[in-house]
Each structure stands twice: as C-alpha cells, then as structure tokens.
C-alpha atoms as a PDB file:
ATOM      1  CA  UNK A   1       0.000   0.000   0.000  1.00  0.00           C
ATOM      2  CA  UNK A   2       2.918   2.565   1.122  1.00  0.00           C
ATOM      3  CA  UNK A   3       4.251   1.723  -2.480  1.00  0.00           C
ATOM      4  CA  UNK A   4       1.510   2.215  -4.175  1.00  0.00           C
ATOM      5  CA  UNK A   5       1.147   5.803  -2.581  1.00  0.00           C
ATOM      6  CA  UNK A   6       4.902   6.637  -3.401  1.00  0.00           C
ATOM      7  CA  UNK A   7       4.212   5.939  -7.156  1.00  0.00           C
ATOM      8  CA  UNK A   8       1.054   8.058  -7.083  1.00  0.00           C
ATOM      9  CA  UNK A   9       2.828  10.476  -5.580  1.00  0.00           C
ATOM     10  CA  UNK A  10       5.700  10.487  -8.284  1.00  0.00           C
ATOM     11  CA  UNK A  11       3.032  10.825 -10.703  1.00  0.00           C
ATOM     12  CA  UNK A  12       1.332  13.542  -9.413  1.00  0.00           C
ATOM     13  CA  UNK A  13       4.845  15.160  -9.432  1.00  0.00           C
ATOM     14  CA  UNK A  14       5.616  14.425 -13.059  1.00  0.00           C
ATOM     15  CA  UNK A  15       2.622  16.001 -14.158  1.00  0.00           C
ATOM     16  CA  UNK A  16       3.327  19.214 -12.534  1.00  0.00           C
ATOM     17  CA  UNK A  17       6.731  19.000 -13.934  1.00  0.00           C
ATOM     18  CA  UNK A  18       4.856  18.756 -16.990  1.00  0.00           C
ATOM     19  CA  UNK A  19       2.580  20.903 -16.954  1.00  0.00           C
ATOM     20  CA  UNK A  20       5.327  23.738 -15.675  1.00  0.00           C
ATOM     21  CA  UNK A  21       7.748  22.532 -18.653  1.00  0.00           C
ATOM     22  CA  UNK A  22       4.627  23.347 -21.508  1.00  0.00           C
ATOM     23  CA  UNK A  23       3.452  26.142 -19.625  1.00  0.00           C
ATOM     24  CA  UNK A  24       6.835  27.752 -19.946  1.00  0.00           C
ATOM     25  CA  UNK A  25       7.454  26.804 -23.616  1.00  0.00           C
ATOM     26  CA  UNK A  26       3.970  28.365 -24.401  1.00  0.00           C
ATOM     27  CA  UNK A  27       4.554  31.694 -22.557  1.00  0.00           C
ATOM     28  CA  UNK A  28       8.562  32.194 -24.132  1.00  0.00           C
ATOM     29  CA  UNK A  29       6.653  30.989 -27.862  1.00  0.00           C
ATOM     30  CA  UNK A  30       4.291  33.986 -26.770  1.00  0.00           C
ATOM     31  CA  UNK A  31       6.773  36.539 -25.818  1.00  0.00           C
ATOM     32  CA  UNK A  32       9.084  35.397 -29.113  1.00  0.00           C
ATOM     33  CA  UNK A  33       5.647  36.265 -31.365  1.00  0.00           C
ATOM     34  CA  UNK A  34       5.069  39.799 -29.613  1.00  0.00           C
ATOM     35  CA  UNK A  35       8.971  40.860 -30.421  1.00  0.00           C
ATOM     36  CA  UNK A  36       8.515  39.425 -33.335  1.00  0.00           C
ATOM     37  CA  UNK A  37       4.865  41.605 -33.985  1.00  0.00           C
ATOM     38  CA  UNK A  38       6.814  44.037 -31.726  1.00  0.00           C
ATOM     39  CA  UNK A  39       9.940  44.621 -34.307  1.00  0.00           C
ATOM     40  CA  UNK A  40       7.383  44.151 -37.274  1.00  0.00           C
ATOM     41  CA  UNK A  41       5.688  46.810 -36.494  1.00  0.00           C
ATOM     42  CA  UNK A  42       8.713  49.187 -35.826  1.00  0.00           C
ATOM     43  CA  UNK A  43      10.237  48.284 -39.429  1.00  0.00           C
ATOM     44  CA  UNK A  44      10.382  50.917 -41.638  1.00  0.00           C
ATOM     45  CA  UNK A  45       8.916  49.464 -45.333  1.00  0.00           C
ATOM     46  CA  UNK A  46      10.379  51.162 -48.296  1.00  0.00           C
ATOM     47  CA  UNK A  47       9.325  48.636 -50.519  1.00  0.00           C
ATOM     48  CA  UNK A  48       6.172  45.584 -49.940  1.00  0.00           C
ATOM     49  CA  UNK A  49       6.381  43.780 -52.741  1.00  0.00           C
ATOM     50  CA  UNK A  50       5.790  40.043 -53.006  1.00  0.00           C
ATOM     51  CA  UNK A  51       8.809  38.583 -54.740  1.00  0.00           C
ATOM     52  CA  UNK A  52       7.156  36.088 -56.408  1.00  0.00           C
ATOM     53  CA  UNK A  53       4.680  38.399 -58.049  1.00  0.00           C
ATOM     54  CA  UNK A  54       7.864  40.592 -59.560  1.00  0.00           C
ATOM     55  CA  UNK A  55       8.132  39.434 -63.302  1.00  0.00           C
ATOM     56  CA  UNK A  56      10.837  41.958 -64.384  1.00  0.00           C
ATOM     57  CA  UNK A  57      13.718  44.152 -62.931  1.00  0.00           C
ATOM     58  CA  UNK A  58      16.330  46.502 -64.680  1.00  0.00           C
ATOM     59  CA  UNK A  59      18.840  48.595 -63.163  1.00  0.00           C
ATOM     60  CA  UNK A  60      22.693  49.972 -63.638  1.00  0.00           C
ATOM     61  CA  UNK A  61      24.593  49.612 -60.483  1.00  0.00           C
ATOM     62  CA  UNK A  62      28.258  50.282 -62.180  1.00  0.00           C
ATOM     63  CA  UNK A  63      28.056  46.782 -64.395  1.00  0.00           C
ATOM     64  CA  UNK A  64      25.898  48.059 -67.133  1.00  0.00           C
ATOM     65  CA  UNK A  65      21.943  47.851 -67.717  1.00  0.00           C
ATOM     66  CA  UNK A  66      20.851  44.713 -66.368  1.00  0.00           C
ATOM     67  CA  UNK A  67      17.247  43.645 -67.075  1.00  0.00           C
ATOM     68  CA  UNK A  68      15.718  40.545 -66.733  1.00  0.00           C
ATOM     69  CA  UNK A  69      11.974  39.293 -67.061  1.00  0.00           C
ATOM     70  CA  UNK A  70      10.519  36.450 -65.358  1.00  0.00           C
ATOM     71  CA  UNK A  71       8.506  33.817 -67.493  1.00  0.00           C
ATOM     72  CA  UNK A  72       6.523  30.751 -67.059  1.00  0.00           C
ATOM     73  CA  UNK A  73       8.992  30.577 -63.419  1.00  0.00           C
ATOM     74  CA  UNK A  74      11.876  31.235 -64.965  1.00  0.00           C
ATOM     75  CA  UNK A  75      13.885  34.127 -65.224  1.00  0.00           C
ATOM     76  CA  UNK A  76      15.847  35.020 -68.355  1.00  0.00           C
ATOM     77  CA  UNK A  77      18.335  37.921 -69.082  1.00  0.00           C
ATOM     78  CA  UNK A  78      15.999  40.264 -71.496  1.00  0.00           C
ATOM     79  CA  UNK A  79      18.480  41.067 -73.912  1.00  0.00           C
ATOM     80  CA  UNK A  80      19.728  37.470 -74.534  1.00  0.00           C
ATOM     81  CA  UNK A  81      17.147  34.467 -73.438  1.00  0.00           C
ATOM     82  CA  UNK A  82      19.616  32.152 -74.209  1.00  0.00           C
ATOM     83  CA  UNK A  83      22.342  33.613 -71.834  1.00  0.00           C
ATOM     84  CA  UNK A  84      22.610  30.452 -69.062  1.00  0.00           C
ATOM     85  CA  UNK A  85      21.485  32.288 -66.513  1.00  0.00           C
ATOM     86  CA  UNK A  86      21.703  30.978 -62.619  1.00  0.00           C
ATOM     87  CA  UNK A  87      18.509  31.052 -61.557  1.00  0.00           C
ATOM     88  CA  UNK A  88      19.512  32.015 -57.544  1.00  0.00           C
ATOM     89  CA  UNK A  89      20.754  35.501 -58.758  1.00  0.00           C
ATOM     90  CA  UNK A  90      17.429  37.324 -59.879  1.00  0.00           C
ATOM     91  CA  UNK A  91      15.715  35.479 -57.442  1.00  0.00           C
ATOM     92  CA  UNK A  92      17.518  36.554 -54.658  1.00  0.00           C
ATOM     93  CA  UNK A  93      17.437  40.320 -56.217  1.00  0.00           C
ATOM     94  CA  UNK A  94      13.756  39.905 -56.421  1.00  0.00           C
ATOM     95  CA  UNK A  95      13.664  39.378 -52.310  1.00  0.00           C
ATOM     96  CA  UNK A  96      15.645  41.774 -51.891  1.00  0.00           C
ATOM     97  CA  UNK A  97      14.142  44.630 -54.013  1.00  0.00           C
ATOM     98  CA  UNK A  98      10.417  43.440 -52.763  1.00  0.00           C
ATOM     99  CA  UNK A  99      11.662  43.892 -48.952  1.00  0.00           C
ATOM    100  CA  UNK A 100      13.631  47.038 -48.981  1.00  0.00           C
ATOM    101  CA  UNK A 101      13.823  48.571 -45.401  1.00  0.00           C
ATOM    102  CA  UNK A 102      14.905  51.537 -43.821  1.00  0.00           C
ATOM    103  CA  UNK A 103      17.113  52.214 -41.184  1.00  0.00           C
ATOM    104  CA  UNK A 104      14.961  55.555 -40.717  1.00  0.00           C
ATOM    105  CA  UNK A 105      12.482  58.048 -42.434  1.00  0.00           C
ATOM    106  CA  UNK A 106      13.827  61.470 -43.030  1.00  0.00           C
ATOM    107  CA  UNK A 107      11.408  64.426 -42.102  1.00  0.00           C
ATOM    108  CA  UNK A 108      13.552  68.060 -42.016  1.00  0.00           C
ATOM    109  CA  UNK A 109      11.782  68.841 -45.272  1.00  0.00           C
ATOM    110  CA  UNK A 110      15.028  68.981 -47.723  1.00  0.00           C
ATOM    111  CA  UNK A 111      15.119  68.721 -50.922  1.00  0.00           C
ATOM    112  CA  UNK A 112      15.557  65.627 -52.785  1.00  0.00           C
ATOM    113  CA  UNK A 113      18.659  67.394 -54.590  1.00  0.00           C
ATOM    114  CA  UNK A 114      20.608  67.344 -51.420  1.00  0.00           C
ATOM    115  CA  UNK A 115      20.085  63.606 -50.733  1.00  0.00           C
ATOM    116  CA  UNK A 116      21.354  63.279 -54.379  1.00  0.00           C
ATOM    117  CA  UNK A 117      18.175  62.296 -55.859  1.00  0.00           C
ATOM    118  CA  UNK A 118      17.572  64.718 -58.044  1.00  0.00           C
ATOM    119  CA  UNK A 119      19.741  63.149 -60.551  1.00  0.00           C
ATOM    120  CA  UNK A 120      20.077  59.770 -58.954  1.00  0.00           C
ATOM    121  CA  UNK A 121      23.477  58.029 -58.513  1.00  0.00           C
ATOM    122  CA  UNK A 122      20.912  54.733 -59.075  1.00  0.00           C
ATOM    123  CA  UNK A 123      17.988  54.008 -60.617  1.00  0.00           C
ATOM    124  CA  UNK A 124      16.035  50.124 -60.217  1.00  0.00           C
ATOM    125  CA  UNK A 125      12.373  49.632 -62.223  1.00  0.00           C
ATOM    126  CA  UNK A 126      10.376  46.828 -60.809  1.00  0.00           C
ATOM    127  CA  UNK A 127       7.917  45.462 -62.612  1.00  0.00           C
ATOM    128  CA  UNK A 128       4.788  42.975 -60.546  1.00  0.00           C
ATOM    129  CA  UNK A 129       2.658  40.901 -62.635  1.00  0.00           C
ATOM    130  CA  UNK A 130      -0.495  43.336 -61.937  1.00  0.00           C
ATOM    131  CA  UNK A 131       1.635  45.678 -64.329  1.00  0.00           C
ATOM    132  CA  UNK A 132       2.425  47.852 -61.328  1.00  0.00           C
ATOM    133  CA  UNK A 133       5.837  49.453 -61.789  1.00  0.00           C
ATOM    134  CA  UNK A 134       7.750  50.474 -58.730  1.00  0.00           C
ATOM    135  CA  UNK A 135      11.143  52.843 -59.012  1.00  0.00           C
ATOM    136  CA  UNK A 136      13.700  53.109 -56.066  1.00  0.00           C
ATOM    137  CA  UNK A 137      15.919  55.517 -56.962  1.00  0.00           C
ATOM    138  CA  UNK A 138      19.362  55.971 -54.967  1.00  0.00           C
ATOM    139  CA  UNK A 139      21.421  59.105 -54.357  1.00  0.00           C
ATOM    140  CA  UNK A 140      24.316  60.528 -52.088  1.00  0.00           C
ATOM    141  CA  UNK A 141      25.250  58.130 -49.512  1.00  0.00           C
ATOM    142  CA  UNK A 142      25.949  58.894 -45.752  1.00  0.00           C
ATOM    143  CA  UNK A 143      28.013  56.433 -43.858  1.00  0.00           C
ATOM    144  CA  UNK A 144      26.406  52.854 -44.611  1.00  0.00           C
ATOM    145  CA  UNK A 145      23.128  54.023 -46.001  1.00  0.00           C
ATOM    146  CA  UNK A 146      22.051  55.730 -49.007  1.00  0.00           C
ATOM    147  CA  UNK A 147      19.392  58.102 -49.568  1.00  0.00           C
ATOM    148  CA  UNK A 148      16.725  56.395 -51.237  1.00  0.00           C
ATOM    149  CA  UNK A 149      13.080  57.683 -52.541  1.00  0.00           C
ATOM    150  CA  UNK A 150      10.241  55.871 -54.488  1.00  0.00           C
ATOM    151  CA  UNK A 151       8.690  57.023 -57.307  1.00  0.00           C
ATOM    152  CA  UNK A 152       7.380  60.606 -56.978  1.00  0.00           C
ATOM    153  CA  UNK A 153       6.322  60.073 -53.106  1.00  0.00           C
ATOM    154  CA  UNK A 154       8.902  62.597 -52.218  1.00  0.00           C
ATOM    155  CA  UNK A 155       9.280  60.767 -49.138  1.00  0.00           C
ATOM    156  CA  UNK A 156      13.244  60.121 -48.466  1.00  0.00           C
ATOM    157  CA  UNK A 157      15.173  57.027 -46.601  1.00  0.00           C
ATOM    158  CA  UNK A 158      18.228  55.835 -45.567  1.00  0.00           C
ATOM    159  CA  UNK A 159      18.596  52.286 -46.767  1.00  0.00           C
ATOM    160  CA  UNK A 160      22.100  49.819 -45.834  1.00  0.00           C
ATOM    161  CA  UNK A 161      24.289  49.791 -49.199  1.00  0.00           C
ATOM    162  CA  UNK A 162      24.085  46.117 -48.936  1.00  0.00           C
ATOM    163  CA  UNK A 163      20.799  46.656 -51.170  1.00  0.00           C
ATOM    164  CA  UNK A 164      23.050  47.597 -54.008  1.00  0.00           C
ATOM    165  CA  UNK A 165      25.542  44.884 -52.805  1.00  0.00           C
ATOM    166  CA  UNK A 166      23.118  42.636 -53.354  1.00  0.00           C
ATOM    167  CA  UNK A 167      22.475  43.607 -57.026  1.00  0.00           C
ATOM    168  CA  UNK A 168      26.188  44.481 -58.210  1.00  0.00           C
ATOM    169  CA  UNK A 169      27.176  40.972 -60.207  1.00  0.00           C
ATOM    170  CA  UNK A 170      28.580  40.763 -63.536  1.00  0.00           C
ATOM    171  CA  UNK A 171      26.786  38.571 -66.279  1.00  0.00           C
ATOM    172  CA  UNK A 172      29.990  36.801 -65.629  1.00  0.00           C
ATOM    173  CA  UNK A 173      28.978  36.041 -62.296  1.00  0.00           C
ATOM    174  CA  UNK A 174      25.247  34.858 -62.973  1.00  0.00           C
ATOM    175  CA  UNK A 175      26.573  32.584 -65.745  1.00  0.00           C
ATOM    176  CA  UNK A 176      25.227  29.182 -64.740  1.00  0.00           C
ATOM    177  CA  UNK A 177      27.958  27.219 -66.181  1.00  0.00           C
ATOM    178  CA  UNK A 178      27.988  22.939 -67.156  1.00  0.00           C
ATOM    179  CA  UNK A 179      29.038  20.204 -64.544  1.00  0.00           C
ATOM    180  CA  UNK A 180      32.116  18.819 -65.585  1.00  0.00           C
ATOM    181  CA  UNK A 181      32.919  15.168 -64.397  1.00  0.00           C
ATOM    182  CA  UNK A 182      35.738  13.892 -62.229  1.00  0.00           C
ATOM    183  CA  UNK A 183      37.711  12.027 -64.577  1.00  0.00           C
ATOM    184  CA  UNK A 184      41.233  10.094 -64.335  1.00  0.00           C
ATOM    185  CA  UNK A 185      43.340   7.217 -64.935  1.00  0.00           C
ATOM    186  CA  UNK A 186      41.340   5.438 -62.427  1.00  0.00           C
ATOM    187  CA  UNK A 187      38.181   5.557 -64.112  1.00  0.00           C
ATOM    188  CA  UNK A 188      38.699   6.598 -67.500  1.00  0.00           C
ATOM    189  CA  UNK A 189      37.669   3.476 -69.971  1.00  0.00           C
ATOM    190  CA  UNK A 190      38.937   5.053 -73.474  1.00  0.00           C
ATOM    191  CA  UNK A 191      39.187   8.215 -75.325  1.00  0.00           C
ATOM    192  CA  UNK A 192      38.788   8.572 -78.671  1.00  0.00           C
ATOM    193  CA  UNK A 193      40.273  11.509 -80.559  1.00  0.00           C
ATOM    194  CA  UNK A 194      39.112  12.466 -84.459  1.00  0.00           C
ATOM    195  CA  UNK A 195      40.904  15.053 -86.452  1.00  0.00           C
ATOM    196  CA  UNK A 196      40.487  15.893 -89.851  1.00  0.00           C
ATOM    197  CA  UNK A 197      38.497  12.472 -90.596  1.00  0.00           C
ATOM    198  CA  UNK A 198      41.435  10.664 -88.852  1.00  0.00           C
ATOM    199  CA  UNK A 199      40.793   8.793 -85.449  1.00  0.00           C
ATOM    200  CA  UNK A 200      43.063   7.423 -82.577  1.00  0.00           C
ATOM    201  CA  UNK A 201      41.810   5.175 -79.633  1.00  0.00           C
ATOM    202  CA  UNK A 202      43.799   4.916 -76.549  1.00  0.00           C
ATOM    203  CA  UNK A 203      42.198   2.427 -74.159  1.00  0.00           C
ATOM    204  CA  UNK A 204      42.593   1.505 -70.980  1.00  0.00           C
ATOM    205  CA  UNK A 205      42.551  -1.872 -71.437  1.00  0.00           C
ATOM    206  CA  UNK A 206      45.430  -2.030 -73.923  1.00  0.00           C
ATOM    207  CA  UNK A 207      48.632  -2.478 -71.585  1.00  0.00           C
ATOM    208  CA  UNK A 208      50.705  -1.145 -74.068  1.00  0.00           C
ATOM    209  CA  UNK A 209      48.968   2.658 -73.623  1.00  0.00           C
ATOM    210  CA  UNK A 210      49.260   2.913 -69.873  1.00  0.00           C
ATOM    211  CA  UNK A 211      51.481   5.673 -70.472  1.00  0.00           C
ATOM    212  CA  UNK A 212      49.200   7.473 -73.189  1.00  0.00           C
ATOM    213  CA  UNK A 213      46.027   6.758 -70.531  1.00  0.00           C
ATOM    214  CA  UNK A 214      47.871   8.317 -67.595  1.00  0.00           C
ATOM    215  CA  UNK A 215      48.534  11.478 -69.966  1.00  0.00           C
ATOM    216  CA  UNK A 216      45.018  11.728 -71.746  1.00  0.00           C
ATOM    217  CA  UNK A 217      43.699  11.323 -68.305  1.00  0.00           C
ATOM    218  CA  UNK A 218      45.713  13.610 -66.591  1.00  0.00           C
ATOM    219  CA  UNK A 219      44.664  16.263 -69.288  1.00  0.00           C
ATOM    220  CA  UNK A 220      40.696  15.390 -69.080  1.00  0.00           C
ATOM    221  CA  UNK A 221      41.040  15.898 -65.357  1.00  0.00           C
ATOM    222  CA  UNK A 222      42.634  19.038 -65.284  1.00  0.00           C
ATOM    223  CA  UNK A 223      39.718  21.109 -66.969  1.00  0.00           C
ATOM    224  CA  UNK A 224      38.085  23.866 -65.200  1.00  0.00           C
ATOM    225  CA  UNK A 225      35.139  25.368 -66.519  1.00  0.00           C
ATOM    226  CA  UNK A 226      35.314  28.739 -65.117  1.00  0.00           C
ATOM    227  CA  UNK A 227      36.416  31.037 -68.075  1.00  0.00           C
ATOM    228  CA  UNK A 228      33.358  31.416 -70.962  1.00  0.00           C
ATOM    229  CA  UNK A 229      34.236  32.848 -74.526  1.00  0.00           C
ATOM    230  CA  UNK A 230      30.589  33.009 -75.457  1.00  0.00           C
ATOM    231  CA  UNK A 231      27.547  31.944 -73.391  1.00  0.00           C
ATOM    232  CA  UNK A 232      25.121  31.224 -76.246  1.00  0.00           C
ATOM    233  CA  UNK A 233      27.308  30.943 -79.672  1.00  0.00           C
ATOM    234  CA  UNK A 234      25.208  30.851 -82.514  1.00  0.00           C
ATOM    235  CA  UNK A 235      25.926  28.043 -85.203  1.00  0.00           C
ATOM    236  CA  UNK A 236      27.124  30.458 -88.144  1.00  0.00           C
ATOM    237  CA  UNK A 237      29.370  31.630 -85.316  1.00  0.00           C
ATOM    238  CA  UNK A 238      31.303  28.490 -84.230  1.00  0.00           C
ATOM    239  CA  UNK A 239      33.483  28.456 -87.273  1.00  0.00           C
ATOM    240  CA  UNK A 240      35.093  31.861 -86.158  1.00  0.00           C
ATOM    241  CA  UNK A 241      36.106  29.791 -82.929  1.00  0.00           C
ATOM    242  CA  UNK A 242      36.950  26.807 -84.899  1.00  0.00           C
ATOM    243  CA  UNK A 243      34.368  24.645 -83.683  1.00  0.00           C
ATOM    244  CA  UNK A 244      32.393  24.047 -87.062  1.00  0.00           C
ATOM    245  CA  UNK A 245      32.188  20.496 -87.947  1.00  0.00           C
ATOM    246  CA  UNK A 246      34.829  20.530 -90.467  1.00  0.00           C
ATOM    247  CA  UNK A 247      37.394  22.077 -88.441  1.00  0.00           C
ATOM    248  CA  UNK A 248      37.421  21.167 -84.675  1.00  0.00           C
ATOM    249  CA  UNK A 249      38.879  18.166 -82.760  1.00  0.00           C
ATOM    250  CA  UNK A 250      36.001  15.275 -81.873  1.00  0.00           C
ATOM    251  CA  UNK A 251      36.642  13.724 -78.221  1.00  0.00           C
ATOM    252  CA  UNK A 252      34.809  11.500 -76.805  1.00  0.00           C
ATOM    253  CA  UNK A 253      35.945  10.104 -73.623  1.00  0.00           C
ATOM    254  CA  UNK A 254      34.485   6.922 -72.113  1.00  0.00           C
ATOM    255  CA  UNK A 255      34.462   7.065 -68.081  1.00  0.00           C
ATOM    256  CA  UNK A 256      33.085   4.978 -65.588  1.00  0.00           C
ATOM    257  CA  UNK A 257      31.259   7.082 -62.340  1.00  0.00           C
ATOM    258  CA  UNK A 258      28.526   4.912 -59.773  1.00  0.00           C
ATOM    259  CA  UNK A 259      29.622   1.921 -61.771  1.00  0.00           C
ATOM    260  CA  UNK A 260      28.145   3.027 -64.396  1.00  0.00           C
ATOM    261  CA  UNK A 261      29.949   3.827 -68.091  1.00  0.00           C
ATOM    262  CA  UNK A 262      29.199   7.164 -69.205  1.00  0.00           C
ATOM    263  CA  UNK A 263      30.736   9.382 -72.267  1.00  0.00           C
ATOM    264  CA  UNK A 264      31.890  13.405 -72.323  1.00  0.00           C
ATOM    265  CA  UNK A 265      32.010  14.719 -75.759  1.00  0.00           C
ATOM    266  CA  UNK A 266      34.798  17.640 -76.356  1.00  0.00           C
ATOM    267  CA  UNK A 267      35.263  19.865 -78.981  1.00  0.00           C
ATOM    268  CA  UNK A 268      38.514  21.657 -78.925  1.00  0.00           C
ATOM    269  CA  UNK A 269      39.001  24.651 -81.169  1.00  0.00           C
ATOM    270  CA  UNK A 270      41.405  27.406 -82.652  1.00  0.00           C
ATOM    271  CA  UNK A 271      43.673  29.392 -80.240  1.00  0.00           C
ATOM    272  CA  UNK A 272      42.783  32.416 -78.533  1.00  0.00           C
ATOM    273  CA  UNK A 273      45.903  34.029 -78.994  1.00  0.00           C
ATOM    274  CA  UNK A 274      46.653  34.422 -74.974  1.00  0.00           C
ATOM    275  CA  UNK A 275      47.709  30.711 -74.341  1.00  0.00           C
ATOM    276  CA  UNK A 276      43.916  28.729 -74.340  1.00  0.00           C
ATOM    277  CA  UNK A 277      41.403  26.902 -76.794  1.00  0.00           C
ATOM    278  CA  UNK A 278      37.871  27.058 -77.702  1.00  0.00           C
ATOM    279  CA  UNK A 279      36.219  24.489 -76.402  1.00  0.00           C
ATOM    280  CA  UNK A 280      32.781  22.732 -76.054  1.00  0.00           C
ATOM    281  CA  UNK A 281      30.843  19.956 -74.462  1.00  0.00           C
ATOM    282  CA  UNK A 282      28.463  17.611 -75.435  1.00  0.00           C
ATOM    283  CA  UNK A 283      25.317  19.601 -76.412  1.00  0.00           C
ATOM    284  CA  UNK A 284      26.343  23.287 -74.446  1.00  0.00           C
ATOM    285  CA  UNK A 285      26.274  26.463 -76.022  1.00  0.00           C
ATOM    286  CA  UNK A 286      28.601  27.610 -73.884  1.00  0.00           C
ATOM    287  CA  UNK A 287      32.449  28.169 -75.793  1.00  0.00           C
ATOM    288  CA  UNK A 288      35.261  27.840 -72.701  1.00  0.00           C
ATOM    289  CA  UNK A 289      38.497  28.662 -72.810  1.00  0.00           C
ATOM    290  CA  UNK A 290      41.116  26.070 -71.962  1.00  0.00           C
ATOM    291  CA  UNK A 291      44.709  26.058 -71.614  1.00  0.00           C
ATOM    292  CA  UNK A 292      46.238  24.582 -74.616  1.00  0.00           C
ATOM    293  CA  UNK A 293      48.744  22.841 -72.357  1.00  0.00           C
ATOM    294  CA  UNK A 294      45.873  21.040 -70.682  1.00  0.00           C
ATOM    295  CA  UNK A 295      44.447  20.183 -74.346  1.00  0.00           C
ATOM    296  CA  UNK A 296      48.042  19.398 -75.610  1.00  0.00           C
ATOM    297  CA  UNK A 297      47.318  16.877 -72.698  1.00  0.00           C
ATOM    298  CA  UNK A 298      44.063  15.798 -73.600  1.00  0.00           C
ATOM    299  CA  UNK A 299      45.210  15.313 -77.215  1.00  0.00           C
ATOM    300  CA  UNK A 300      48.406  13.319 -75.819  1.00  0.00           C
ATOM    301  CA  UNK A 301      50.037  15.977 -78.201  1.00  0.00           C
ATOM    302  CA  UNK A 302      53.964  16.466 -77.080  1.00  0.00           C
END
C-alpha cells in the first residue's frame, strides 16, 4: 500500500513537472511572437512587394543595364534568353528589391537634390505581374546608407548599401555554367580523338597505352570550366572559334562514375591568342576557354 502511494505520488509530481515545462514553452513561444509583432511593427517598409509576383527588374549599379523578365517561373536575361542564366541571382534580387527597409524616415523637409536624388546616382524599375511598376531611386550616400526615394512620393530614406551589394554581379557572375565530371586514370575506360576524318583510340585496357592513358587522363582531369568565350554561340558563329564540324577536334571520352559507363564529348578549337582553346561539351552552347597545355594533354600531343 505505502508503495503504491509513493508511485502516485511520483506521478502527481511528473505532471506538474509537466505541466510547468509546456506552460513555460507556451509563454517564451508567446513573448518570441510579440517581439517578433513588436519589431514588425517598428520596421520601416520602403518597398512591400511580393517577390514572387515581380516578373521583371532593370537597373545599372556600375556593371551596365541589367534587365531581366521572369517567365513561365523562370527568369531570363531580357536582352539574350539564351544567356545560361543561374537562376539564384534574380531570385535573390527579387527578395531583396520586394523587402527594402529603412534604417529611418527622413522628415527636415530637404530637398531631394541634397540627398542626391535629383539626378540619382541609381535608378532600379520593378515590374509585378499586376503591371504595377515600382522605381527606387538611390542618391548621395551617408556612412552605410544611401538616400533612397520611391517614385514621386517625395518621401526620403536611408537604406544599408548592402541593397546595391546585393544587385552588383557581372553577367559573368550569374553565368550558370555545365558540370564537368571527375575524370582520371582510375576511371577513364577510353578516349577517342578524331581530327580531320582521322581517329586514334587509346584504351585503358590495352597495356601497351598505360602511359598514353595516364597522360590523356591527366589532361581530361585538369579542366576547369570557369572562363566562358561566349555563353550562347550561334551556329554560323562556331566556325570563327573553330568549332564548325569541319574544323574542330572530336573527343569522346568513355568514363566509368557509380559503376556506371558514361561518355563526355569535347570539342577543342582554334587558339585564342593568350595561351587557351575554344572548347565545347556535349550539347552546351557555352564556348570555354582552356589552356592549350591542358588540351596538348588531352590530345596526348607532345
């Protein structure tokens, strides 16, 4: 019986414990949603925009007019759709530009020409799929901040630089360029190499071409696709970079990856003039510039 109190007893003690341990979770979850209403409410809005209702944005932030337009879910750069474009850049531009926040409101009643923004330092057009177009222009900055206004409100903010930050890339930068295997003497099968209608095989299971494997291999892993030529060459284009049918180098190297066989098609080109060759892969637009040491390699070319 004196047992059987004890363990009542415990359990009257673990639900207390209980009920204290949710009671406390609920009231901090409660006091975490008022700062959070709390800071809400105290944030300056310079911008409200839903980012996934923006369909277009064009600026000039010191890398040249930038516009791009959002179809179907996809966003493209407007003045070349082909242009491989990384989807994460825009997108992230797009959240950034549809959430712009101030660090405070200005209200001594100057002029918009001394905040700069009479004749902007920066101008960005956003575009939402109701056809609404919103302008943020930027002028003079102070500290970390510039002086922003939008549209003709006349209303004036000081908004972190990081805004522009967050829009200054390159194409260069956005370019979403091909995957490009790990491939070496341990799992390269063969590589076949045609030039001017004349082919050569080395294979890895010819003894007698270990040493023309190691070097083909060696040359296949060394690429780095980092350095683009053109993003989106057109076919009458290709023969300017050597890469038309009739005059590039075919080569097709069998590799093995998951234990599974698998083949990377190369086209290697003319000379750039500064040490590298045009090159493609498989079915990429892309043209890439590659040492011509590592295709001397590739080519098992002394």
């Amino acid at each position: 019986m004196k047992k059987k109190k004890s363990l009542i007893l415990l359990l009257a003690v673990l639900i207390l414990l209980l009920a204290a341990y949710f009671g406390l979770q609920a009231w901090n979850s409660s006091r975490e949603k008022k700062a959070e209403e709390e800071e809400e409410a105290s944030t300056v809005h310079v911008t409200d925009i839903d980012s996934d209702t923006i369909t277009a944005m064009s600026f000039d932030v010191g890398n040249g007019e930038m516009t791009f337009e959002k179809e179907d879910g996809t966003w493209y750069y407007a003045p070349d759709k082909d242009f491989p474009l990384a989807q994460s850049y825009p997108e992230d531009m797009a959240e950034t530009l549809g959430a712009v926040t101030a660090d405070r409101e200005l209200t001594d009643g100057d002029t918009l020409a001394d905040y700069g923004l009479e004749d902007p330092s920066y101008t960005v057009e956003v575009t939402a799929d109701d056809g609404t177009v919103t302008d943020i222009y930027f002028g003079s900055t102070t500290g970390d901040y510039y002086y922003v206004t939008v549209d003709d409100t006349g209303v004036v903010y000081t908004v972190s630089t990081t805004v522009i930050d967050d829009l200054n890339y390159s194409l260069d930068d956005m370019a979403q360029l091909d995957d490009y295997p790990s491939i070496g003497s341990g799992n390269l099968v063969k590589e076949v190499i045609t030039q001017n209608g004349e082919t050569t095989t080395y294979d890895s299971e010819d003894e007698d071409q270990a040493e023309d494997i190691a070097a083909v291999a060696g040359g296949l892993g060394a690429v780095s696709l980092s350095e683009a030529a053109d993003y989106s060459v057109e076919d009458e284009d290709l023969a300017g970079f050597g890469l038309d049918e009739d005059s590039r180098i075919t080569v097709e190297a069998t590799y093995t990856q998951d234990d599974e066989e698998n083949v990377l098609t190369l086209y290697i080109g003319n000379e750039d003039g500064d040490g590298n060759r045009y090159v493609m892969i498989n079915d990429s637009r892309i043209v890439y510039l590659i040492s011509t040491e590592i295709c001397d390699n590739i080519l098992n070319v002394e």
